[in-house]
N, C-alpha and C. Protein backbone atom coordinates (compact mmCIF):
# COMPACT_ATOMS: atom_id res chain seq x y z
N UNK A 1 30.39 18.82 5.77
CA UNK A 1 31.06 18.83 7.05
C UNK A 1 32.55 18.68 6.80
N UNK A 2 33.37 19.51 6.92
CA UNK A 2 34.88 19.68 6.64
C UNK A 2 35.26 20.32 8.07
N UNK A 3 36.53 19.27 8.30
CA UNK A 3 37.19 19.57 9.57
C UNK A 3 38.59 19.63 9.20
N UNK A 4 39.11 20.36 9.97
CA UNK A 4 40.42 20.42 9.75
C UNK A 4 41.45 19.91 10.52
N UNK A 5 40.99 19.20 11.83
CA UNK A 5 41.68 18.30 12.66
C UNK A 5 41.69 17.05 11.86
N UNK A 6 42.01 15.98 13.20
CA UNK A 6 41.69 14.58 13.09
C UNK A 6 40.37 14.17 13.39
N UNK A 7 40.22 13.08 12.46
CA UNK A 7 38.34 12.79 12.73
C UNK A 7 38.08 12.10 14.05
N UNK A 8 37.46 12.40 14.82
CA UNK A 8 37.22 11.78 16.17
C UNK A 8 36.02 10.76 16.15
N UNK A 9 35.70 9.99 16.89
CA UNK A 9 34.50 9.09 17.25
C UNK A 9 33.32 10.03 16.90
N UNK A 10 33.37 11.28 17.94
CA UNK A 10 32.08 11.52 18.33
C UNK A 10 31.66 12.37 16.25
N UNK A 11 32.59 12.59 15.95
CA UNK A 11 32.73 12.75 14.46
C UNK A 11 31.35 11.85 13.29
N UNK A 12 32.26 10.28 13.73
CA UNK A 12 31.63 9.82 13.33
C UNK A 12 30.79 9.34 13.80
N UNK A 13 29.86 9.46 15.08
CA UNK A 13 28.86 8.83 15.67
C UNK A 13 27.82 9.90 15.09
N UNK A 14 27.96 11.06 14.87
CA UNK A 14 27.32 12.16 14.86
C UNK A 14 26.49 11.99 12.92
N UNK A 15 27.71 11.45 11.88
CA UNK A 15 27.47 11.33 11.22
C UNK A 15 26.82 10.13 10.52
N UNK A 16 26.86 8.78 11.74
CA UNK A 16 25.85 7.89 11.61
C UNK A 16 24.80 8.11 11.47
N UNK A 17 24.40 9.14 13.00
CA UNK A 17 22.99 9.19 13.67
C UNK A 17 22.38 10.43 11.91
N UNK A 18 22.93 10.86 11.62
CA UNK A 18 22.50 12.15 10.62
C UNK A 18 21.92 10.76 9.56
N UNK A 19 23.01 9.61 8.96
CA UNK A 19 22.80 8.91 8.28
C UNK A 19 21.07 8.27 8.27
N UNK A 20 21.03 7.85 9.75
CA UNK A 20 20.16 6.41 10.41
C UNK A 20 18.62 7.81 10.43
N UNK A 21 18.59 8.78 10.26
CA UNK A 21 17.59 9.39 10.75
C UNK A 21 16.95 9.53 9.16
N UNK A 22 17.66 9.85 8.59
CA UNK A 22 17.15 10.20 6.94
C UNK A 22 17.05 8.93 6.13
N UNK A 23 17.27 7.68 6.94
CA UNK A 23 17.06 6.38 6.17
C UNK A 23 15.47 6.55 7.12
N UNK A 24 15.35 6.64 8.48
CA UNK A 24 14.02 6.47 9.03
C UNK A 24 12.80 7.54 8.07
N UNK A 25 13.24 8.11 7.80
CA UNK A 25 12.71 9.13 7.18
C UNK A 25 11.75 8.47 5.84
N UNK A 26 12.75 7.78 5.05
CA UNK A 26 12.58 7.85 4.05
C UNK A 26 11.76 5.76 4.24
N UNK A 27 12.09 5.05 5.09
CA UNK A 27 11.63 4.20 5.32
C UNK A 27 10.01 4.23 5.89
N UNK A 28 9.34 5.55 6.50
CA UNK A 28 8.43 5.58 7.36
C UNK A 28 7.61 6.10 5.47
N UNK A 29 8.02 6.87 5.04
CA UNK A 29 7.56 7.19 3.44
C UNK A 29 6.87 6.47 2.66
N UNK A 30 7.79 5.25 2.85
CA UNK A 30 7.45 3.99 1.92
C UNK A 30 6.35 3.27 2.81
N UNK A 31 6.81 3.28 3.79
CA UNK A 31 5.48 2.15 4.64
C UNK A 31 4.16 2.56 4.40
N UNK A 32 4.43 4.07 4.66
CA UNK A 32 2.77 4.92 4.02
C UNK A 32 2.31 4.38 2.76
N UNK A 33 3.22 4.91 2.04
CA UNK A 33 2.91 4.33 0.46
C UNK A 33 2.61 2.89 -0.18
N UNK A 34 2.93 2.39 0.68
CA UNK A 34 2.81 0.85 1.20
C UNK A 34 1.72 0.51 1.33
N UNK A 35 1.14 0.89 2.26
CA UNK A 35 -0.21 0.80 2.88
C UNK A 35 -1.36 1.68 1.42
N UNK A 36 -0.90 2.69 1.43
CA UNK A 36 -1.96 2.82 0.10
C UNK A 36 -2.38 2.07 -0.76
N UNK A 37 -1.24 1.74 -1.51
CA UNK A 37 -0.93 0.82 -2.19
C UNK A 37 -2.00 -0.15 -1.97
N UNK A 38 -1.55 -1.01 -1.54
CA UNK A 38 -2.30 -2.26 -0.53
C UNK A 38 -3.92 -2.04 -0.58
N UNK A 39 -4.09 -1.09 0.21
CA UNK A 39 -5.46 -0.61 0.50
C UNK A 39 -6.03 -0.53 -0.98
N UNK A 40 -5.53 0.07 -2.17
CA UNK A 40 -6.25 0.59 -3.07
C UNK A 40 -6.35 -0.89 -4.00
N UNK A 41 -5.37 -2.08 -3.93
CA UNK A 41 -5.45 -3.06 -4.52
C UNK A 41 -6.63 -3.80 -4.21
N UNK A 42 -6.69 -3.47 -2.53
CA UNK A 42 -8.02 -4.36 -2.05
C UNK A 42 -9.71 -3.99 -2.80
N UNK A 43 -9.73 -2.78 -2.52
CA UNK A 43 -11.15 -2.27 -2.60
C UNK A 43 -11.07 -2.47 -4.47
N UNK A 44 -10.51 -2.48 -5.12
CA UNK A 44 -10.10 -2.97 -6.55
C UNK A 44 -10.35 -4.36 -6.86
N UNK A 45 -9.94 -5.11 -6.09
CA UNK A 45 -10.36 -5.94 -6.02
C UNK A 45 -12.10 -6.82 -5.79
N UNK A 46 -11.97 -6.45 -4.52
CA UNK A 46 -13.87 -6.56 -3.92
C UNK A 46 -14.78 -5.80 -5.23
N UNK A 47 -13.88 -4.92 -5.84
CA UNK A 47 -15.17 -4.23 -6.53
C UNK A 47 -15.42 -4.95 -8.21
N UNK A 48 -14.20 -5.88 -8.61
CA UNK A 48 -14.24 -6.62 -9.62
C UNK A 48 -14.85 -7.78 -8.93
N UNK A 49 -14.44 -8.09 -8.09
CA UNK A 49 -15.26 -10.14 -7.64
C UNK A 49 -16.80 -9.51 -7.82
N UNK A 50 -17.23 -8.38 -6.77
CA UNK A 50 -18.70 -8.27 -6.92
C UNK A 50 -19.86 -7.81 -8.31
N UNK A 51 -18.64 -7.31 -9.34
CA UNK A 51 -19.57 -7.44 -10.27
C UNK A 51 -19.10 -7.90 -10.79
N UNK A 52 -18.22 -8.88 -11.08
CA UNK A 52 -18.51 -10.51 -11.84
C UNK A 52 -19.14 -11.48 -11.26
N UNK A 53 -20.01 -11.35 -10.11
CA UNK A 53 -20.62 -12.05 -9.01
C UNK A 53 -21.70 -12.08 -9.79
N UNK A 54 -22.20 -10.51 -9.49
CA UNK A 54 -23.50 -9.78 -9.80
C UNK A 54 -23.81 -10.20 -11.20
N UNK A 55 -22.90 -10.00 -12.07
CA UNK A 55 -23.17 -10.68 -13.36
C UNK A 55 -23.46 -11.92 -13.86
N UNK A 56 -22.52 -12.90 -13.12
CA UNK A 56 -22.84 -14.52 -12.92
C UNK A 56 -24.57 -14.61 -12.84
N UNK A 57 -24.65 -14.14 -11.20
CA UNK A 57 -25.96 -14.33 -10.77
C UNK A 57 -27.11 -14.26 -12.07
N UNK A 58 -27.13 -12.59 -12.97
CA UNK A 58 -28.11 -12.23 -13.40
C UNK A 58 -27.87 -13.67 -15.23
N UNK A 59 -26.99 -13.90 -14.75
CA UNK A 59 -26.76 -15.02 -16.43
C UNK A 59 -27.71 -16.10 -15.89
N UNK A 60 -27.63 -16.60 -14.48
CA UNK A 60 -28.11 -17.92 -14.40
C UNK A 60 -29.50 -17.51 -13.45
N UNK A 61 -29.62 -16.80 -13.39
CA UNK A 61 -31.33 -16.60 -12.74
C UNK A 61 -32.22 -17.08 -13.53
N UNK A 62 -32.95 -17.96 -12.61
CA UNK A 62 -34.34 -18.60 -13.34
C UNK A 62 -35.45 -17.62 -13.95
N UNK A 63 -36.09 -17.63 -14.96
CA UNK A 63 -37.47 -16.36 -15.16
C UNK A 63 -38.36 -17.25 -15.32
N UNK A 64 -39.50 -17.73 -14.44
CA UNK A 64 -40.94 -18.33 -13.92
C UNK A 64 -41.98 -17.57 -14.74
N UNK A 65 -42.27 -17.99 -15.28
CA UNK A 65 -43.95 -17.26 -16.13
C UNK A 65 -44.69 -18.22 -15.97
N UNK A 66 -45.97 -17.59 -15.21
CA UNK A 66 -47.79 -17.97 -14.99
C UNK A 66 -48.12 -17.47 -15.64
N UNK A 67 -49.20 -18.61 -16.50
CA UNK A 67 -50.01 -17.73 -17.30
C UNK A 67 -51.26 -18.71 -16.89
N UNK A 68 -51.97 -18.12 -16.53
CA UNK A 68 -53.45 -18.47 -16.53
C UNK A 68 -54.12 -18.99 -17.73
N UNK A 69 -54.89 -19.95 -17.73
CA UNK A 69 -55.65 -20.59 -18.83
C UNK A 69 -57.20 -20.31 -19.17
């Protein structure tokens, strides 16, 4: 943007709003990515506690044998 006057207000109001829109831009980006993020840590999570759960369990399960006489 090259002018060859004097820079006016509406100049620079114009070149805020250009500024503030491509920061929203790039802020709404990250929140997405954000949220993936997040999301993919969780189910990563739940899926290690439950089979070190599952594993616990099968270490300390009792095994009962009847035997008839």
């Amino acid at each position: 943007m090259s002018t060859n006057g004097p820079i006016t207000r509406d100049h620079i109001e114009e070149r805020f709003r250009s500024i503030q829109n491509e920061i929203e831009g790039v802020e709404s980006e990250a929140r997405s990515f954000t949220a993936i993020a997040v999301a993919a840590v969780a189910v990563t999570v739940v899926v290690i506690v439950f089979a070190l759960g599952s594993r616990r369990g099968r270490k300390r399960r009792t095994v009962v044998e009847i035997r008839r006489v």
